[in-house]
N, C-alpha and C. Protein backbone atom coordinates (compact mmCIF):
# COMPACT_ATOMS: atom_id res chain seq x y z
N UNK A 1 -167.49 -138.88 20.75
CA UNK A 1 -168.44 -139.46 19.82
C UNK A 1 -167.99 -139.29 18.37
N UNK A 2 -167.22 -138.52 18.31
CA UNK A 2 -166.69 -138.21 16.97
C UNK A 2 -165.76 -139.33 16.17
N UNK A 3 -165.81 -140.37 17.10
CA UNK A 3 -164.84 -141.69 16.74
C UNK A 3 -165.65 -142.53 16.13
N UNK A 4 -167.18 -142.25 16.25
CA UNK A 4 -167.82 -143.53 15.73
C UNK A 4 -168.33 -142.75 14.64
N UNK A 5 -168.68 -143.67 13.56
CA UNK A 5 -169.19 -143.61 12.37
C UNK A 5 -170.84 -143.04 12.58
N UNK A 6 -171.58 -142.23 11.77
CA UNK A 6 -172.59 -141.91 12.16
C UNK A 6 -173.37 -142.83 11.71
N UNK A 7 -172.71 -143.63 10.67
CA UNK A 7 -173.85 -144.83 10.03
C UNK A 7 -173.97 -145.70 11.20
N UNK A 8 -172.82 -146.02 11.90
CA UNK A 8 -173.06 -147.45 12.71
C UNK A 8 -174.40 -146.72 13.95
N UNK A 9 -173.56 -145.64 14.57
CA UNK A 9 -174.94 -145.26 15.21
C UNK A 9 -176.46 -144.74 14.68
N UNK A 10 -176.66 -144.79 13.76
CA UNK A 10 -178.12 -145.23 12.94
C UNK A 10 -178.13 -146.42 12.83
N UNK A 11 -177.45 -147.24 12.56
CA UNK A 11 -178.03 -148.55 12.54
C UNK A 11 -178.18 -149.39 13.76
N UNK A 12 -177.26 -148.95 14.80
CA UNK A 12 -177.94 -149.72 16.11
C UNK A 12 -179.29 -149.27 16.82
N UNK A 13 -179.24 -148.21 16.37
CA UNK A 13 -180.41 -147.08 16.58
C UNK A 13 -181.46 -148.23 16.02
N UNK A 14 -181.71 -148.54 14.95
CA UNK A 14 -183.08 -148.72 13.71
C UNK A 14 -182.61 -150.56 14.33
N UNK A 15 -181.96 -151.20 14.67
CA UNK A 15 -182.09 -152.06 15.34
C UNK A 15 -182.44 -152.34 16.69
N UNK A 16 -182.23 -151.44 17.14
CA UNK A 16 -183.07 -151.15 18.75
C UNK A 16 -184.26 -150.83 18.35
N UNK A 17 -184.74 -150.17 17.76
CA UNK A 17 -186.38 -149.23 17.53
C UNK A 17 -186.86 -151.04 17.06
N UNK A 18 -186.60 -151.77 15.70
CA UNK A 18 -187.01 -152.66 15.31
C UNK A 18 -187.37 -153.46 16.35
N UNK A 19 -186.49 -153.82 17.22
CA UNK A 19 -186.51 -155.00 18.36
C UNK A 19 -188.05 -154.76 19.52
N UNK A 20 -187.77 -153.43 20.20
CA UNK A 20 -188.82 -153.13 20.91
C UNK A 20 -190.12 -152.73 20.55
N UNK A 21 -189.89 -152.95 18.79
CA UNK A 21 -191.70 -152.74 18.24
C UNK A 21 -191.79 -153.88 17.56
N UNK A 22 -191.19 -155.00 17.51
CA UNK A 22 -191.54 -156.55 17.46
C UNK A 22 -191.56 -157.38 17.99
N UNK A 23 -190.52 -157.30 19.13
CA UNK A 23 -190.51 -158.11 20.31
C UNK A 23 -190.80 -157.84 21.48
N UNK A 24 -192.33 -156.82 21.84
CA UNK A 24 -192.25 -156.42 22.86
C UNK A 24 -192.59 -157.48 24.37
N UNK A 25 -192.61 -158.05 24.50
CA UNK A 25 -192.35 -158.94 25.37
C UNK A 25 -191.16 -159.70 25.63
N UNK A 26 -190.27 -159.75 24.57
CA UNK A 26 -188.74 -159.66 24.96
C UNK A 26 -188.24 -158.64 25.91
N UNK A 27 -188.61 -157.52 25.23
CA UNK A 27 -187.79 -156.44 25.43
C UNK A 27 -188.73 -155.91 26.68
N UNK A 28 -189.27 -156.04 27.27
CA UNK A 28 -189.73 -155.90 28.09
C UNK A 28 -189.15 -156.40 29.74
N UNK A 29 -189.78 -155.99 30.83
CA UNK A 29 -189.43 -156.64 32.22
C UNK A 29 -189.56 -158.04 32.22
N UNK A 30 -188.29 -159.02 32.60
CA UNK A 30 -187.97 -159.93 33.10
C UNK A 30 -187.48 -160.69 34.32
N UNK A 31 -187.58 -161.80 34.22
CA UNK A 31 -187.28 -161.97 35.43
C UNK A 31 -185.83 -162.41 35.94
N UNK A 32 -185.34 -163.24 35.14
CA UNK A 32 -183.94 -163.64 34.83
C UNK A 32 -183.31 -163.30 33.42
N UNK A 33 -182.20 -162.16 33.11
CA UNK A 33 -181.47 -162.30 32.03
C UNK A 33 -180.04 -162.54 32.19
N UNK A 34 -179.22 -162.92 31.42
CA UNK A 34 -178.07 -163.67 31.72
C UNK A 34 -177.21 -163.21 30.11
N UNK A 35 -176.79 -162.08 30.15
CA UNK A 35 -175.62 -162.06 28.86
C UNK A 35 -174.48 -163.07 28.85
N UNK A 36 -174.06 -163.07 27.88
CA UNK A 36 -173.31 -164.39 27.35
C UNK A 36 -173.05 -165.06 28.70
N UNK A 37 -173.71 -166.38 28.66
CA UNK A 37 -173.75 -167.06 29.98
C UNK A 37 -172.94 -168.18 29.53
N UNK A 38 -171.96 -168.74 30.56
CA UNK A 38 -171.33 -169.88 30.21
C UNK A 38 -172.19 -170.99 31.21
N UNK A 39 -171.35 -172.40 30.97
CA UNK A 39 -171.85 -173.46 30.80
C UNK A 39 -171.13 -174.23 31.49
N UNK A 40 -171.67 -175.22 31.88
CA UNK A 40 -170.55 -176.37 33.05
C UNK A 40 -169.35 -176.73 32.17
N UNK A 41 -169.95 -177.13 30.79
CA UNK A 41 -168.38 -178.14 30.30
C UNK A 41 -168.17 -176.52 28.92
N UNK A 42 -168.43 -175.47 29.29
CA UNK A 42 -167.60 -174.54 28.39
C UNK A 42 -166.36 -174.21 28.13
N UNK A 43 -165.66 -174.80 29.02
CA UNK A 43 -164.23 -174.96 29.08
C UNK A 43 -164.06 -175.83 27.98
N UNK A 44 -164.69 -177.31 28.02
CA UNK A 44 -164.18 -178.28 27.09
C UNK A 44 -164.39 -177.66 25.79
N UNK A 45 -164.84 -176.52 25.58
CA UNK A 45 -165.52 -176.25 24.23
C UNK A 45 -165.08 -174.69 23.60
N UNK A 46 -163.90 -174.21 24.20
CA UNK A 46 -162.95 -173.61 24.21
C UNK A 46 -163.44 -171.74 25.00
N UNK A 47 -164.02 -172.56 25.67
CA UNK A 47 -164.75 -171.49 26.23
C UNK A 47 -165.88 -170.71 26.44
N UNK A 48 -166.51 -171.31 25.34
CA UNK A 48 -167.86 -170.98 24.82
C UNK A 48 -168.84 -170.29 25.82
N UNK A 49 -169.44 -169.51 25.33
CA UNK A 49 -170.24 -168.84 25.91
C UNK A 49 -171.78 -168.37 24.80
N UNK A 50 -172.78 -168.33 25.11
CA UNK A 50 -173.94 -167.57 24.81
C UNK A 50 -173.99 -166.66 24.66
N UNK A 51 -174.69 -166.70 23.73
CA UNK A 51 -175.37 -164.88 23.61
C UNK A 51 -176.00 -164.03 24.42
N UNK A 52 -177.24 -164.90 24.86
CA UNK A 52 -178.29 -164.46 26.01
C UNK A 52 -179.59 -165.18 26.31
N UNK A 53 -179.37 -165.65 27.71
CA UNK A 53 -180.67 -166.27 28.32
C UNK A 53 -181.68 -165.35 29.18
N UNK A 54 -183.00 -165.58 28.49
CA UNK A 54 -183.98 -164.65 29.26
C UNK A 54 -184.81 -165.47 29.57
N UNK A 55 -185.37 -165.46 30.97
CA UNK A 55 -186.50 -166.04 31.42
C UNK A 55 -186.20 -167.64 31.27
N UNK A 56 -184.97 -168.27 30.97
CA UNK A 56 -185.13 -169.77 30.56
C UNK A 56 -185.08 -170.18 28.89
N UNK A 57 -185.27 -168.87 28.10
CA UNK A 57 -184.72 -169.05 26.62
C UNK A 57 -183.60 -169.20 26.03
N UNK A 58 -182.90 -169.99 25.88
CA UNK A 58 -181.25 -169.92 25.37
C UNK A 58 -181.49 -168.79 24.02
N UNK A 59 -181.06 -167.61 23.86
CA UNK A 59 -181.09 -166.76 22.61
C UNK A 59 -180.18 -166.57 21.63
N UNK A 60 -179.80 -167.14 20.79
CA UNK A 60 -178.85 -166.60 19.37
C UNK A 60 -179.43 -165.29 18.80
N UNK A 61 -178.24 -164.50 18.72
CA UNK A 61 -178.77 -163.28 17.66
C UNK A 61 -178.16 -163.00 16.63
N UNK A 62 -178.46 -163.10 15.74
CA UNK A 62 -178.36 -162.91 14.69
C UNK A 62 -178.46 -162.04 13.59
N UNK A 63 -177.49 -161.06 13.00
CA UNK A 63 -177.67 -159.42 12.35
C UNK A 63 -176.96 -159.75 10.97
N UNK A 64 -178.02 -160.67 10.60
CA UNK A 64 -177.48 -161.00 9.19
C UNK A 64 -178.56 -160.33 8.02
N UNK A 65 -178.17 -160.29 6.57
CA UNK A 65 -178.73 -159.75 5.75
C UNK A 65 -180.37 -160.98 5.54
N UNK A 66 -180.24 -162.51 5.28
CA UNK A 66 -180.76 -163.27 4.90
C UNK A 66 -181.14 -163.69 6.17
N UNK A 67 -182.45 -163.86 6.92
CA UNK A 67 -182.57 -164.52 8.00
C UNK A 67 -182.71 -165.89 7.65
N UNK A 68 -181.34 -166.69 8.00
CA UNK A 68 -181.71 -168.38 7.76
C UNK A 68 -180.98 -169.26 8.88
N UNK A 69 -181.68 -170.27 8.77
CA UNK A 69 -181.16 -170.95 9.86
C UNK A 69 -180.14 -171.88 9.06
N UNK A 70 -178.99 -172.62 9.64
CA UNK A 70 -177.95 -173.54 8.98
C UNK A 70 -177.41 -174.61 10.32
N UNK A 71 -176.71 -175.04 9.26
CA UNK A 71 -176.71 -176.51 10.55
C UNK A 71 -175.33 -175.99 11.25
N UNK A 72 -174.16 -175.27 10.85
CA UNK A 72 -173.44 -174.73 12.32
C UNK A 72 -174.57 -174.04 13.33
N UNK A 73 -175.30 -172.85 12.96
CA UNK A 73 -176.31 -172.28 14.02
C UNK A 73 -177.00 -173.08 14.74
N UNK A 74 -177.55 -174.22 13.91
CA UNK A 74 -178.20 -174.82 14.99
C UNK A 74 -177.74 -175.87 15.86
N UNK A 75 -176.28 -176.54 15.38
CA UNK A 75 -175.64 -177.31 16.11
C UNK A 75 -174.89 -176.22 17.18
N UNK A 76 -174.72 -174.75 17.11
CA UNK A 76 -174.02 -174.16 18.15
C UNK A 76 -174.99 -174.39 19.26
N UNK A 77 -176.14 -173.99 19.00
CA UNK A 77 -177.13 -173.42 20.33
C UNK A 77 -177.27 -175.12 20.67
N UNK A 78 -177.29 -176.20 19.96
CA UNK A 78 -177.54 -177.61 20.53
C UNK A 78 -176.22 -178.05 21.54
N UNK A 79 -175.21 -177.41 21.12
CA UNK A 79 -173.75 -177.83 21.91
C UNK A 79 -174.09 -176.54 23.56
N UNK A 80 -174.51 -175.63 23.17
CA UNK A 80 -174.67 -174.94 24.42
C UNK A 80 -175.80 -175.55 25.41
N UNK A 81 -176.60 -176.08 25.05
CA UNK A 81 -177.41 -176.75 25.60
C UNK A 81 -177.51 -177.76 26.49
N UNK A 82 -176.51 -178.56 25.56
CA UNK A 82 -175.63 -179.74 26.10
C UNK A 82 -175.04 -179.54 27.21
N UNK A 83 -174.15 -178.44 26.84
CA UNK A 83 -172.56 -178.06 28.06
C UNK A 83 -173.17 -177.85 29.19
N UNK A 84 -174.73 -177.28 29.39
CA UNK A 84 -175.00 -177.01 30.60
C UNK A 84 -175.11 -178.37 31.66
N UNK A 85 -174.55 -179.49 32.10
CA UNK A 85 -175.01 -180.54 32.01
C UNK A 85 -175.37 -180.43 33.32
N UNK A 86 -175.24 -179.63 34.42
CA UNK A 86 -175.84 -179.39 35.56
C UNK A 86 -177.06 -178.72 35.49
N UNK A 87 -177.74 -178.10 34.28
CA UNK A 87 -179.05 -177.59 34.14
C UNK A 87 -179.01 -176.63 34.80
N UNK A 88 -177.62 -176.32 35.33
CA UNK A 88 -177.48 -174.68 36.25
C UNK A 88 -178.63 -173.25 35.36
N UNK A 89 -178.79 -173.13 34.22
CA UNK A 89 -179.26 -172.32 33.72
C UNK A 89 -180.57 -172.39 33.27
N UNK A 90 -181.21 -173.83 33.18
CA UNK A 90 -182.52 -173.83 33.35
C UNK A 90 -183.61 -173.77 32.07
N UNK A 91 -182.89 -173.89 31.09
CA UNK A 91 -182.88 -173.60 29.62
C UNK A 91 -184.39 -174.60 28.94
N UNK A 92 -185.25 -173.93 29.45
CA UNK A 92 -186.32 -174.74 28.59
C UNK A 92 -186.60 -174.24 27.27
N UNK A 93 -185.96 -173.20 26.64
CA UNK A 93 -186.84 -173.27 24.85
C UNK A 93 -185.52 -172.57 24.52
N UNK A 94 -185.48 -172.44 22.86
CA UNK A 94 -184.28 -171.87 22.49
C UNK A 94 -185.10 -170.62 21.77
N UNK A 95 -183.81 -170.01 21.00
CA UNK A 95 -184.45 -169.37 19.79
C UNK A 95 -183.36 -168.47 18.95
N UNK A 96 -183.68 -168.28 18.21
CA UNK A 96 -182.46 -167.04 17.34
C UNK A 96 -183.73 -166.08 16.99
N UNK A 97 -182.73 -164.74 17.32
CA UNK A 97 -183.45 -163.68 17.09
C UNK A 97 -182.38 -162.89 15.85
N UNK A 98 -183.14 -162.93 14.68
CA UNK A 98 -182.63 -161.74 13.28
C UNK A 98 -183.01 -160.75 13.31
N UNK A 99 -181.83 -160.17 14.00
CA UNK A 99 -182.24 -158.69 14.60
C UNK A 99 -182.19 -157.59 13.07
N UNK A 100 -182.23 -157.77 11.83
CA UNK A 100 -182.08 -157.32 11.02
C UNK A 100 -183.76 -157.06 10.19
N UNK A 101 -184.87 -158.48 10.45
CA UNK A 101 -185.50 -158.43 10.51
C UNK A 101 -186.77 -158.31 11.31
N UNK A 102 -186.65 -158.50 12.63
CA UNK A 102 -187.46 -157.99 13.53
C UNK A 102 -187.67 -159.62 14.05
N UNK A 103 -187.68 -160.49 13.42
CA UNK A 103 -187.78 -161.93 13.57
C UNK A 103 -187.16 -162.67 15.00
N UNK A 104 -187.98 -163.21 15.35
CA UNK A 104 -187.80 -164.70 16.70
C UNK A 104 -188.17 -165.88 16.57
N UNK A 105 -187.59 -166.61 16.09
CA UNK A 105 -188.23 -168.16 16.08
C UNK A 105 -187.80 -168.80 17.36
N UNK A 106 -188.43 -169.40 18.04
CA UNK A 106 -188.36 -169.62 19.43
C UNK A 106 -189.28 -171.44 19.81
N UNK A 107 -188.37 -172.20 20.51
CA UNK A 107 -189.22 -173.57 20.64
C UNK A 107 -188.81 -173.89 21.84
N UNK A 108 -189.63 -174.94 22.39
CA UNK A 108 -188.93 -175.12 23.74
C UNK A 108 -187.73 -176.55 23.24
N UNK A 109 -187.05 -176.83 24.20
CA UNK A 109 -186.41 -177.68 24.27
C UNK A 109 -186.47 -178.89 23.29
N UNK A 110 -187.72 -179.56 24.12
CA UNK A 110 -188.30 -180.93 24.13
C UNK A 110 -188.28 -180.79 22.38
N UNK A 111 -188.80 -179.85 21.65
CA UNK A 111 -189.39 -180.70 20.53
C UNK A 111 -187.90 -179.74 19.65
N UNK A 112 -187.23 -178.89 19.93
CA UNK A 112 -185.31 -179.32 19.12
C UNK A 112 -185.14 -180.35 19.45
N UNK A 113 -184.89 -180.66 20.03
CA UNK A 113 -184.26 -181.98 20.38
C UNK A 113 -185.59 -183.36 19.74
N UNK A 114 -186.53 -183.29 19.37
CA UNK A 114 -187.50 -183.93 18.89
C UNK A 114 -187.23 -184.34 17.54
N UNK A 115 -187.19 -182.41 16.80
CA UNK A 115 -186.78 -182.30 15.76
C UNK A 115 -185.42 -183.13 14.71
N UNK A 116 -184.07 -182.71 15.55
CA UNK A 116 -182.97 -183.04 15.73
C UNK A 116 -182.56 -184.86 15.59
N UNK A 117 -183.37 -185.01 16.51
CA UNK A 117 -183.22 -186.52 16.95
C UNK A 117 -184.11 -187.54 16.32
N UNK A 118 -185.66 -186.81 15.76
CA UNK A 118 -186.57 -187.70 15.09
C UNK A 118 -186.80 -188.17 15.97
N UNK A 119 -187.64 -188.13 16.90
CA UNK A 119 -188.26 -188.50 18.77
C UNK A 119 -187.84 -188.07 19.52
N UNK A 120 -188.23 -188.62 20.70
CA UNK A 120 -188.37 -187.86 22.27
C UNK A 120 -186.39 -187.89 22.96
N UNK A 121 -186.11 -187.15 23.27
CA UNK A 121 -184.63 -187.76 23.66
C UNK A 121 -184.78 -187.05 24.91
N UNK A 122 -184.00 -187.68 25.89
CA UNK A 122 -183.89 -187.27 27.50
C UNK A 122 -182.74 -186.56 27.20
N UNK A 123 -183.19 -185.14 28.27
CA UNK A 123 -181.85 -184.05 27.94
C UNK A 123 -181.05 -184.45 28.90
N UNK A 124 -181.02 -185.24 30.09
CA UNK A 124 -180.19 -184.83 31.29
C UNK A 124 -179.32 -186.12 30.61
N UNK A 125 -179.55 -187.41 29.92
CA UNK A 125 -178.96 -188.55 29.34
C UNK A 125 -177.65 -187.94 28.36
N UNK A 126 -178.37 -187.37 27.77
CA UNK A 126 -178.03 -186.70 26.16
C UNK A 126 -176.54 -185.91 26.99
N UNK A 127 -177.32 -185.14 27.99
CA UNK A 127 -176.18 -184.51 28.39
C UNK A 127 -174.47 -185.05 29.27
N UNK A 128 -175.61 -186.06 29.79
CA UNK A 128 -174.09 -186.88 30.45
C UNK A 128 -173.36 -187.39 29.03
N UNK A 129 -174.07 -188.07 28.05
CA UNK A 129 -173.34 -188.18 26.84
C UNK A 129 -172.08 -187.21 26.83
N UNK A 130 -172.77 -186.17 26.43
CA UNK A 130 -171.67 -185.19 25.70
C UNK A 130 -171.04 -185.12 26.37
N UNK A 131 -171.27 -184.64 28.07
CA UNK A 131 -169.83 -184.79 28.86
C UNK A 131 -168.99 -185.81 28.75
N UNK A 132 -169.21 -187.21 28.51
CA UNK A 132 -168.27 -188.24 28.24
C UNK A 132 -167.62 -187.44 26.81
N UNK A 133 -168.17 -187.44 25.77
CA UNK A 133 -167.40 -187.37 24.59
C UNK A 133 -166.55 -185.86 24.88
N UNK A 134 -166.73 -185.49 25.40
CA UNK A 134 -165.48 -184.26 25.97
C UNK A 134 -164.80 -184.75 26.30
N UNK A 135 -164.66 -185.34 27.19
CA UNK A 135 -164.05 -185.61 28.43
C UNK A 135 -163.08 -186.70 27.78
N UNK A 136 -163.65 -187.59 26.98
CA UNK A 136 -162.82 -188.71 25.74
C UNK A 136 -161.95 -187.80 25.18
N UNK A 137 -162.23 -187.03 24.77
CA UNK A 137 -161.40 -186.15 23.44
C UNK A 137 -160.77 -185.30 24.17
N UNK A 138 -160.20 -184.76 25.26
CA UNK A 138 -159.44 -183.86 25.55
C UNK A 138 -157.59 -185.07 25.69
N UNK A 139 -156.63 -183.82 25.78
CA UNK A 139 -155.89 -184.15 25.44
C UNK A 139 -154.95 -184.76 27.22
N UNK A 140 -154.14 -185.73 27.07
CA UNK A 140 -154.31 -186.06 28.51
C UNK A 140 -153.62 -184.89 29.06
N UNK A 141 -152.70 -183.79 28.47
CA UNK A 141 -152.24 -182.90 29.30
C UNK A 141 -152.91 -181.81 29.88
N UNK A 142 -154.71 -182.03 29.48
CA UNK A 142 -155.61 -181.10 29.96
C UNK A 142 -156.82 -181.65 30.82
N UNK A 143 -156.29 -182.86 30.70
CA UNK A 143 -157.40 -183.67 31.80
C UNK A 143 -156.96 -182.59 33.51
């Protein structure tokens, strides 16, 4: 133990304590959790993987000073969404959690993609999409 910094272990410390006295129903018994979970077309996307799905939530976390959302963050968790295009994971709401602030903003699916799109968009459509535009853009020596 003498290898780690005593600051870093206080601060995962005061980020754990934060999490389970704001999110206690996160942090609580579940039924399905899934650490960095990959995705049907995660390959096309250099591998990509998640942070963490609980219960059907796709989760970003986030241990930043400023809790804000930006359009890489929210186009990442929209491309993970996508890649699942077999719905293997079941992903009805998203959310990023700022684990710095105790903060979860959390939506289901239907209305990111509402948001995003300015109306209703079909995910399983949306998703064969993106598999085409992968599948266009790879290089033919990786088809």
């Amino acid at each position: 133990m003498g290898l780690v910094d005593d600051r870093l272990v206080n601060d995962v410390a005061t980020l754990t304590l934060l999490f389970t006295e704001s999110q206690p129903e996160l942090a609580g018994h579940h039924q399905q959790v899934v650490s960095n979970p990959t995705f049907d077309r995660s390959s096309d996307l250099g591998g990509a993987d998640a942070d963490l799905i609980v219960d059907g939530t796709l989760l970003e976390l986030k241990t930043v000073k400023t809790p804000a959302l930006n359009k890489i963050t929210v186009w990442q968790l929209l491309g993970y969404l996508l890649a699942d295009t077999t719905d293997r994971q079941r992903i009805r709401a998203v959310g990023w959690y700022f684990s710095r602030h105790g903060y979860l903003w959390r939506l289901p699916v239907e209305e990111l993609l509402s948001r995003l799109h300015g109306g209703s968009l079909d995910l399983a459509r949306a998703r064969e999409q993106f598999a085409d535009v992968l599948l266009a853009s790879r290089l033919p020596h990786d088809r």
